[in-house]
Protein backbone atom coordinates (compact mmCIF):
# COMPACT_ATOMS: atom_id res chain seq x y z
CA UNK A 1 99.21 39.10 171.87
CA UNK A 2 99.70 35.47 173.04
CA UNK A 3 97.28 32.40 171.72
CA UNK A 4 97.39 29.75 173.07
CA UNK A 5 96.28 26.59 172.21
CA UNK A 6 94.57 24.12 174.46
CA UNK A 7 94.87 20.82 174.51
CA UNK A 8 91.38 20.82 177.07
CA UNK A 9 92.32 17.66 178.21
CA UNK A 10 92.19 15.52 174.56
CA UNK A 11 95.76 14.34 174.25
CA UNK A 12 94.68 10.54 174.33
CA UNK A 13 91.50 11.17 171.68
CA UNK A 14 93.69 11.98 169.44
CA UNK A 15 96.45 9.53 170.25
CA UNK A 16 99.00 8.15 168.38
CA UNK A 17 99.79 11.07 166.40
CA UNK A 18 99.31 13.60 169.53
CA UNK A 19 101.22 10.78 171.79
CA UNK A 20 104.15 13.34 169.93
CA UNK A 21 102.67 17.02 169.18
CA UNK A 22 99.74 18.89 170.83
CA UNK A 23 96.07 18.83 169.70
CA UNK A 24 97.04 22.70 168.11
CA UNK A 25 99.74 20.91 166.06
CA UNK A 26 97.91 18.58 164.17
CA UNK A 27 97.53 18.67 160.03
CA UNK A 28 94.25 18.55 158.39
CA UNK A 29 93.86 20.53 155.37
CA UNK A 30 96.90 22.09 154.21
CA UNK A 31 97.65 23.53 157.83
CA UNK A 32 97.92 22.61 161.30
CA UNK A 33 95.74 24.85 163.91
CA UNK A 34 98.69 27.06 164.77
CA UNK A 35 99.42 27.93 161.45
CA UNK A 36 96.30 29.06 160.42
CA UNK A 37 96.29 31.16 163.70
CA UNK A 38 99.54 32.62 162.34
CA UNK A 39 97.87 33.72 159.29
CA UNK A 40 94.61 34.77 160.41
CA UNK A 41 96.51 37.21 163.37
CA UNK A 42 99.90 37.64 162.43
CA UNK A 43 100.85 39.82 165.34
CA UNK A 44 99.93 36.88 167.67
CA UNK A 45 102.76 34.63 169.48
CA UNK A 46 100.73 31.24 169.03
CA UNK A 47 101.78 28.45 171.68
CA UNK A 48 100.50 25.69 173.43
CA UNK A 49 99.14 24.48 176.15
CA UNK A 50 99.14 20.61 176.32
CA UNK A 51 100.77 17.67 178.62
CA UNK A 52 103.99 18.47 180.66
CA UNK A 53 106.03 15.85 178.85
CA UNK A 54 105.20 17.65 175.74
CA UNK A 55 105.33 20.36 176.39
CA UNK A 56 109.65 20.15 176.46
CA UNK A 57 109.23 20.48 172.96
CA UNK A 58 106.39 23.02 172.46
CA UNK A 59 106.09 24.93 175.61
CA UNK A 60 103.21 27.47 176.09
CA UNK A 61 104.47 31.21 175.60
CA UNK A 62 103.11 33.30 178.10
CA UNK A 63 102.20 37.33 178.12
CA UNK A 64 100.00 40.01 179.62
CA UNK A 65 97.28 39.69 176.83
CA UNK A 66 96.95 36.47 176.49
CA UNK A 67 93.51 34.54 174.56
CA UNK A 68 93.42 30.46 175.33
CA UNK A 69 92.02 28.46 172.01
CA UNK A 70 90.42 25.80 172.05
CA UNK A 71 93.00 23.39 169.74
CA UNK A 72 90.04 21.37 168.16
CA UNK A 73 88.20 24.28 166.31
CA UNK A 74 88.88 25.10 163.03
CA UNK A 75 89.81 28.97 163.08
CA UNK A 76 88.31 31.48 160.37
CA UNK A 77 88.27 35.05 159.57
CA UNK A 78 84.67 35.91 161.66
CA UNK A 79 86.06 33.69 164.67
CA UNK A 80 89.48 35.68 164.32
CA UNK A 81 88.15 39.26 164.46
CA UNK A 82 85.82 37.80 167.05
CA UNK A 83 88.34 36.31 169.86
CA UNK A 84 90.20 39.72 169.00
CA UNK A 85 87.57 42.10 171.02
CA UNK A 86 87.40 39.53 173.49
CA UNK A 87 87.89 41.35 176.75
CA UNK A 88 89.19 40.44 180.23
CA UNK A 89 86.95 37.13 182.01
CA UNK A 90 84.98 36.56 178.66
CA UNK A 91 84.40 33.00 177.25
CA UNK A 92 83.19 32.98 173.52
CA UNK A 93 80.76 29.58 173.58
CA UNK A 94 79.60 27.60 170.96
CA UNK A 95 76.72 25.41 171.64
CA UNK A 96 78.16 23.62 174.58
CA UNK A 97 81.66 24.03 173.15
CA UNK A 98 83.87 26.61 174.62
CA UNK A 99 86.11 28.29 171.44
CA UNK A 100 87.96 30.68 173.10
CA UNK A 101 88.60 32.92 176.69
CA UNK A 102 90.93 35.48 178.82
CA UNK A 103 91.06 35.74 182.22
CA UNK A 104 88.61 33.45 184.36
CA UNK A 105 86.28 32.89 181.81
CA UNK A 106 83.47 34.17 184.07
CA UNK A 107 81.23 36.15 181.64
CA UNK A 108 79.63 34.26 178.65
CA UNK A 109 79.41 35.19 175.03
CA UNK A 110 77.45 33.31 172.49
CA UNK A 111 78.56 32.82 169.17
CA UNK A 112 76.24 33.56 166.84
CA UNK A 113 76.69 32.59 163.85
CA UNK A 114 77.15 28.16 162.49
CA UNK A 115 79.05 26.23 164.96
CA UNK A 116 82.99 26.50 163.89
CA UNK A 117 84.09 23.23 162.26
CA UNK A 118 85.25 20.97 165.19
CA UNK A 119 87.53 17.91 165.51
CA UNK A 120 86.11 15.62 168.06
CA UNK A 121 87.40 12.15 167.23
CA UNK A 122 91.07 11.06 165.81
CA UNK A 123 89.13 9.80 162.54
CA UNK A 124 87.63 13.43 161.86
CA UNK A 125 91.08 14.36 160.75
CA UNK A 126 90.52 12.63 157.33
CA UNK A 127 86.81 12.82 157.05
CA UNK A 128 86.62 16.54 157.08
CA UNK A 129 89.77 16.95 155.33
CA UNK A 130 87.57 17.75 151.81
CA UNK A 131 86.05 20.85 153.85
CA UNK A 132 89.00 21.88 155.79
CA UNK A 133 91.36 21.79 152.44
CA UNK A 134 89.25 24.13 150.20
CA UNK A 135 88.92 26.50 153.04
CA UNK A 136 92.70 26.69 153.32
CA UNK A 137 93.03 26.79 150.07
CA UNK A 138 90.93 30.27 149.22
CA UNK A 139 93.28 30.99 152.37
CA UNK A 140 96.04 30.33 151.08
CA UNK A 141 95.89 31.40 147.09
CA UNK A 142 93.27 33.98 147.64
CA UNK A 143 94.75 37.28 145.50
CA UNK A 144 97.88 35.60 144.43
CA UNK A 145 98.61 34.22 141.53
CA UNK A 146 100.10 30.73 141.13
CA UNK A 147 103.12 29.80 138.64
CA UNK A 148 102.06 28.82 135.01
CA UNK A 149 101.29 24.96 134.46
CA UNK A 150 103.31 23.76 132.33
CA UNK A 151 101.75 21.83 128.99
CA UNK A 152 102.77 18.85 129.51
CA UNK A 153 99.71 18.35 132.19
CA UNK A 154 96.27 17.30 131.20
CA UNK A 155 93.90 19.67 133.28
CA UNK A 156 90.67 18.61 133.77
CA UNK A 157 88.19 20.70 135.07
CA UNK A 158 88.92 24.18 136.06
CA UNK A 159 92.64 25.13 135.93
CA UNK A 160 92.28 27.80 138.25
CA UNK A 161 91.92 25.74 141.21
CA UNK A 162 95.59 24.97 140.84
CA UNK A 163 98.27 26.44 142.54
CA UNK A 164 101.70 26.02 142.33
CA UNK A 165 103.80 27.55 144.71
CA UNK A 166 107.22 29.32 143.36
CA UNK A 167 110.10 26.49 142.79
CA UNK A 168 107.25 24.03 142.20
CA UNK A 169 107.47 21.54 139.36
CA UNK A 170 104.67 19.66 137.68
CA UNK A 171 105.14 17.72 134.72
CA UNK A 172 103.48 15.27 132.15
CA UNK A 173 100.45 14.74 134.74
CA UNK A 174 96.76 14.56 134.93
CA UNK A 175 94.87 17.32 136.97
CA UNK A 176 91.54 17.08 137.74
CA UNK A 177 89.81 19.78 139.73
CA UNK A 178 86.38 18.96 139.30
CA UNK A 179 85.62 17.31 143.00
CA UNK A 180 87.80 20.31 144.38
CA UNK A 181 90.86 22.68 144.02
CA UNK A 182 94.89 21.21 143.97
CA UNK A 183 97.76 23.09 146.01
CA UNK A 184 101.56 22.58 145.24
CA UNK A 185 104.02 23.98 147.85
CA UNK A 186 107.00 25.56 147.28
CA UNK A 187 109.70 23.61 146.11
CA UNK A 188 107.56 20.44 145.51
CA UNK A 189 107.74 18.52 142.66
CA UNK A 190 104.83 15.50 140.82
CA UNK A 191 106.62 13.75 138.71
CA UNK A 192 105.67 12.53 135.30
CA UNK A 193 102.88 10.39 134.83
CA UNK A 194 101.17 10.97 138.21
CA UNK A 195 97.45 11.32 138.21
CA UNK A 196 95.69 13.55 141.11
CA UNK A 197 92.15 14.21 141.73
CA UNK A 198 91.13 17.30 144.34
CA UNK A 199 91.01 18.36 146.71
CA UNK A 200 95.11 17.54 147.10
CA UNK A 201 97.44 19.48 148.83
CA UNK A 202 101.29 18.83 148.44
CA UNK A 203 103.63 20.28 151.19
CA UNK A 204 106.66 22.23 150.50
CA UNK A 205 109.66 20.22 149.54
CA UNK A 206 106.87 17.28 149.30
CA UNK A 207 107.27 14.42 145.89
CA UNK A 208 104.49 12.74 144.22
CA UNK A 209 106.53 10.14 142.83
CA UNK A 210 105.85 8.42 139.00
CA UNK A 211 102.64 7.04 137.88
CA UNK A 212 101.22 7.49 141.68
CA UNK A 213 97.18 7.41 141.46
CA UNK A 214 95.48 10.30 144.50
CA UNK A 215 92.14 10.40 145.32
CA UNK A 216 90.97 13.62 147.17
CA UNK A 217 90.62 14.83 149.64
CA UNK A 218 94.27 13.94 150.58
CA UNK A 219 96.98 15.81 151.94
CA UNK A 220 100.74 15.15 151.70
CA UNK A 221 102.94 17.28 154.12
CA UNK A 222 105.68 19.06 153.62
CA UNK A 223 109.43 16.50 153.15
CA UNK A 224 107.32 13.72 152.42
CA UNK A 225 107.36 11.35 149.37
CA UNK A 226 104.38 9.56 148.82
CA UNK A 227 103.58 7.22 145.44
CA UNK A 228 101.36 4.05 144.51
CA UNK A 229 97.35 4.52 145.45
CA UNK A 230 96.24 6.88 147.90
CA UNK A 231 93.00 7.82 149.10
CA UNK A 232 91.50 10.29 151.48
CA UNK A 233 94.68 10.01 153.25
CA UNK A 234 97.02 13.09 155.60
CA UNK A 235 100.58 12.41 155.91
CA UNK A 236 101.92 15.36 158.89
CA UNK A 237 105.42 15.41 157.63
CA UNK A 238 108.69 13.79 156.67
CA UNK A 239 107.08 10.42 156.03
CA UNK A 240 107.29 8.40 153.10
CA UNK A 241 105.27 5.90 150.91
CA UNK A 242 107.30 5.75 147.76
CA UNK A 243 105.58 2.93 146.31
CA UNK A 244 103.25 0.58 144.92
CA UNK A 245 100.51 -0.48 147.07
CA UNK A 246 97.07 1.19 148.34
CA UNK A 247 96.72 3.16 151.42
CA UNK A 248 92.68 5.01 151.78
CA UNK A 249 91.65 6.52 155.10
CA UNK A 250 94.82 6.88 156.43
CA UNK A 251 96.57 8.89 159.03
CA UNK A 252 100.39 9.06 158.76
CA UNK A 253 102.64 10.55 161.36
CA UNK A 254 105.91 12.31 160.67
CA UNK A 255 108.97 10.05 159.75
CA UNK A 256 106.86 7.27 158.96
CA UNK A 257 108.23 4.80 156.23
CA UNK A 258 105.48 2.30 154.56
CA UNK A 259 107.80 -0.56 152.44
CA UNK A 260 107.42 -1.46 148.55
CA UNK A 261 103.54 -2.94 148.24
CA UNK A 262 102.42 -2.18 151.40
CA UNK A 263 98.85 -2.30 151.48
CA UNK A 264 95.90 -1.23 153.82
CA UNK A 265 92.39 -2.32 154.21
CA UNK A 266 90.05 0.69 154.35
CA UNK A 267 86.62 -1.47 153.94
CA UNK A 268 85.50 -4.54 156.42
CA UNK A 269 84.56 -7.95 154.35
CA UNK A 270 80.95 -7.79 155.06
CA UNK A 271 80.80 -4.13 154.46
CA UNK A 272 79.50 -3.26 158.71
CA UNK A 273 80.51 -0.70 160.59
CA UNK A 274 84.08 -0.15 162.22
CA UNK A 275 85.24 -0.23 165.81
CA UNK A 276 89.03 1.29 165.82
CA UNK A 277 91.47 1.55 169.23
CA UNK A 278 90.89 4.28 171.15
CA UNK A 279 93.88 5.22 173.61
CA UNK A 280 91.18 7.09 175.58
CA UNK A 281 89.06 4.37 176.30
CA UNK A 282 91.54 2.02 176.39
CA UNK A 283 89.54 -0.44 174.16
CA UNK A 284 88.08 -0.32 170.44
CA UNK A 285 85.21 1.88 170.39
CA UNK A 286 82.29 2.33 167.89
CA UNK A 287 83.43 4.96 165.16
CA UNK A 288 79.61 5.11 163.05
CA UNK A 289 82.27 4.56 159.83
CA UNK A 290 82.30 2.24 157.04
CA UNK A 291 85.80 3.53 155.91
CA UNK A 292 88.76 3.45 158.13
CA UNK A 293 92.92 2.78 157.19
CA UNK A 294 95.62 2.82 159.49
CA UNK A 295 96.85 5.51 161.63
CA UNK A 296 100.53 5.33 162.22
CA UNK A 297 102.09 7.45 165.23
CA UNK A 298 105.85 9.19 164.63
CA UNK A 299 109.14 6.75 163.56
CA UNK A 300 107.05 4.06 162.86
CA UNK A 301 107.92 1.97 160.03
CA UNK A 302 106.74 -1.62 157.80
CA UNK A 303 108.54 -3.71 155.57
CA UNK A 304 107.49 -4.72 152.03
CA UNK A 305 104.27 -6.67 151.34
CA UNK A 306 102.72 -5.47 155.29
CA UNK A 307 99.41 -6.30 154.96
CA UNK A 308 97.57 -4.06 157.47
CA UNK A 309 93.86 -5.19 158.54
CA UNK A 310 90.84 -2.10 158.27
CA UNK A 311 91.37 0.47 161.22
CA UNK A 312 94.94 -0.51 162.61
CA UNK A 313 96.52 1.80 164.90
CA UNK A 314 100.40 1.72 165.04
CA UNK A 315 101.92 3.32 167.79
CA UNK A 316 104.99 5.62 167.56
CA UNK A 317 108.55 4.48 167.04
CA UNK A 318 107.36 0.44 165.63
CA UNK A 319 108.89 -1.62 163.68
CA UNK A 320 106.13 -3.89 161.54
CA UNK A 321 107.38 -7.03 160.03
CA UNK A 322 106.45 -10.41 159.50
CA UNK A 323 104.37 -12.48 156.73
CA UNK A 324 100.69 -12.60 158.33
CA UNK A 325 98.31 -9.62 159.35
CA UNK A 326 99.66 -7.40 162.34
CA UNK A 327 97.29 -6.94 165.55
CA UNK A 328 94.87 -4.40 165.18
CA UNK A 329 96.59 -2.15 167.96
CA UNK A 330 100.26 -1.86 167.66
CA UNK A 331 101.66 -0.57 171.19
CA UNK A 332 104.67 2.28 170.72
CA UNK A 333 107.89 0.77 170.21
CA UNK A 334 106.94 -2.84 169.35
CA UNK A 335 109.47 -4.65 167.23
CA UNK A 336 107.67 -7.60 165.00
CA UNK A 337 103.76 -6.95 165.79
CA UNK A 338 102.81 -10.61 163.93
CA UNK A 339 103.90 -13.86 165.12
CA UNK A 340 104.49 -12.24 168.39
CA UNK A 341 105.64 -8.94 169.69
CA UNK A 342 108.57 -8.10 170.93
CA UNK A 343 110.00 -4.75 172.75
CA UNK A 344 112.16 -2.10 170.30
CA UNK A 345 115.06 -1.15 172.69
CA UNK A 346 114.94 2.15 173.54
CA UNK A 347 118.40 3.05 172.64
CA UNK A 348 118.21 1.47 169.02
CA UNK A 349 114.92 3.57 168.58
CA UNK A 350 116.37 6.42 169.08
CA UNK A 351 119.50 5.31 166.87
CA UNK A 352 116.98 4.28 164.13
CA UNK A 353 114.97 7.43 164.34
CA UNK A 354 118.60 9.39 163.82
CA UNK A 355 119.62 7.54 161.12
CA UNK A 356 116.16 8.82 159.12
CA UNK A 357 116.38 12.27 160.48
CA UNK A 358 119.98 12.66 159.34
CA UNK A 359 119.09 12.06 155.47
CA UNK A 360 117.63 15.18 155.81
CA UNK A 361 120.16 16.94 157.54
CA UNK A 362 117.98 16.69 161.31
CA UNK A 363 118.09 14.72 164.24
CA UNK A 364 116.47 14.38 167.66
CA UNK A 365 116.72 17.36 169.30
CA UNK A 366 116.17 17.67 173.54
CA UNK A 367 112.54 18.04 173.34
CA UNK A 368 112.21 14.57 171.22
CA UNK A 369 114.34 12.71 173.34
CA UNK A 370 112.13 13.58 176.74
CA UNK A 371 109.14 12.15 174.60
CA UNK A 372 110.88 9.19 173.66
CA UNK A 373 111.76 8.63 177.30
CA UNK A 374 108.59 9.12 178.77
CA UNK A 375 106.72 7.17 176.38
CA UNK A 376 109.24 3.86 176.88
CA UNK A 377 108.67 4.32 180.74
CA UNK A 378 104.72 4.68 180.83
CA UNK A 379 103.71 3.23 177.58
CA UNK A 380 101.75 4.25 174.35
């Protein structure tokens, strides 16, 4: 069996962070979309189907039984053993909201049962992140048994909505599971003195560095190193916030870097509503929020002390420097973003991008190169 996971033309909704990955490949939760498609039906070859320059790096796998997802529902067991008996020209609807179909999609089929949890705007990535966590963990943890917490931790609340994954270390912390359930991946480590609220979720190989202060729901991916205050906040992968400084409502990319006392505005002054860039529109657009950080595309990186105003959207592959607030929009592969904005050559973006990568033993492979080409020609 093939899925496949369709972008259905939202690339630029959720743009910066899918200016880099599909719509499929996004983290909320402890998963991305294709991972929890992996779990639900093993046997399945999931791929995806999104824009041809992305595509270089995640190209769609093609066979003779082949189901087409739709990349912004959140899968579950019913919908699972649903789009399983799906047979040849049937679409499985939703409301007006297509979730799944073979063939040409000529014959309808309600679902029955609540509308699937859906991601239809960039900023529903962190606001349903509470929800989508808890389901993923009981997927996750459910019939397993986590390692033993060590005594050193104060757990408050119920200490068997923690999880620690084999090779895990937690030590000298505070716990507290009472808004919701924490998940350590394997090989991760909080260090001493850290104090995390649930829902959390820390990816494999992921550090929670000393003294750092999480608020659920938040969820720090896998290779990523993340300390100071954080709030209601997903980090994909690879990226780091090591210290001081507050970051709430955020949305962090992969090989992101946020310097010593960074800090982000989640809250306007006079408390109204907030109007964020939307790559779709081309223009900020209403979001019907009071809460909104940054949202940092892929390689993107600030110095110490970056002040970053409430809803700021960073590009990929900037560089943010300078002593005053940056713009509101950041375009990909700006180099300054304050007292003026200059152009990050292409060829030292790619250099600088290597030079992070290799730390951890990676580097651009052909697929990331084609996306950092294509977005220097026709922008981002």
């Amino acid at each position: 069996m093939n899925i496949i996971l369709h972008d259905n033309g939202l690339h630029l909704r959720f743009a910066p962070l899918t200016l880099t990955r599909p719509v499929g490949d996004l983290r909320v939760g402890i998963l991305t979309n294709k991972e929890r498609w992996e779990r639900w039906i093993p046997e399945a070859v999931v791929s995806f189907q999104t824009e041809q320059y992305i595509s270089k790096k995640f190209p769609r796998v093609s066979g003779e039984f082949e189901i087409e997802v739709n990349a912004v529902i959140i899968p579950n067991e019913a919908l699972a053993a649903t789009i399983l008996h799906l047979e040849d020209n049937q679409i499985l609807m939703s409301e007006d909201t297509w979730i799944a179909r073979r063939g040409t999609a000529s014959e309808k089929i309600k679902w029955t049962e609540k509308h699937p949890l859906e991601l239809k705007q960039r900023w529903d990535l962190f606001r349903l992140n509470d929800e989508v966590l808890v389901a993923d963990y009981l997927l996750l943890t459910g019939g397993r048994k986590s390692q033993h917490i060590s005594v050193s931790n104060t757990v408050i609340g119920d200490p068997s909505l923690i999880f620690i994954e084999a090779g895990a270390s937690v030590e000298g912390s505070f716990l507290n599971t009472t808004s919701g359930p924490i998940y350590i991946g394997k090989e991760a480590e909080v260090m001493e003195g850290s104090m995390i609220r649930g829902p959390f979720s820390l990816g494999e190989h992921a550090v929670v560095k000393m003294g750092a202060k999480i608020y659920g729901a938040t969820t720090v991916g896998p290779y990523c190193k993340v300390g100071g205050e954080v709030s209601n906040c997903i980090f994909q992968a690879y990226s780091n916030k090591g210290h001081d400084g507050f970051l709430g409502n955020s949305l962090v990319g992969e090989w992101c870097n946020f310097g010593a006392d960074s800090n982000t505005s989640n809250l306007k002054n006079n408390y109204s509503m907030i109007r964020s860039w939307s790559y779709e529109e081309g223009r900020e657009v209403e979001t019907s929020l009071q809460f909104m950080g940054v949202c940092m595309g892929d390689h993107s990186k600030c110095a110490i002390n970056t002040m970053f105003n409430t809803a700021t959207v960073v590009g990929v592959s900037c560089n943010v420097f300078g002593g005053e607030f940056p713009k509101k929009f950041i375009p990909s592969f700006s180099w300054g973003a304050v007292n003026g904005t200059e152009l990050f050559d292409l060829k030292k973006a790619k250099e600088a991008a290597n030079s992070m990568m290799s730390r951890r033993g990676l580097e651009l492979a052909e697929g990331d190169i084609y996306i950092f080409d294509y977005l220097s020609k026709y922008g981002g």
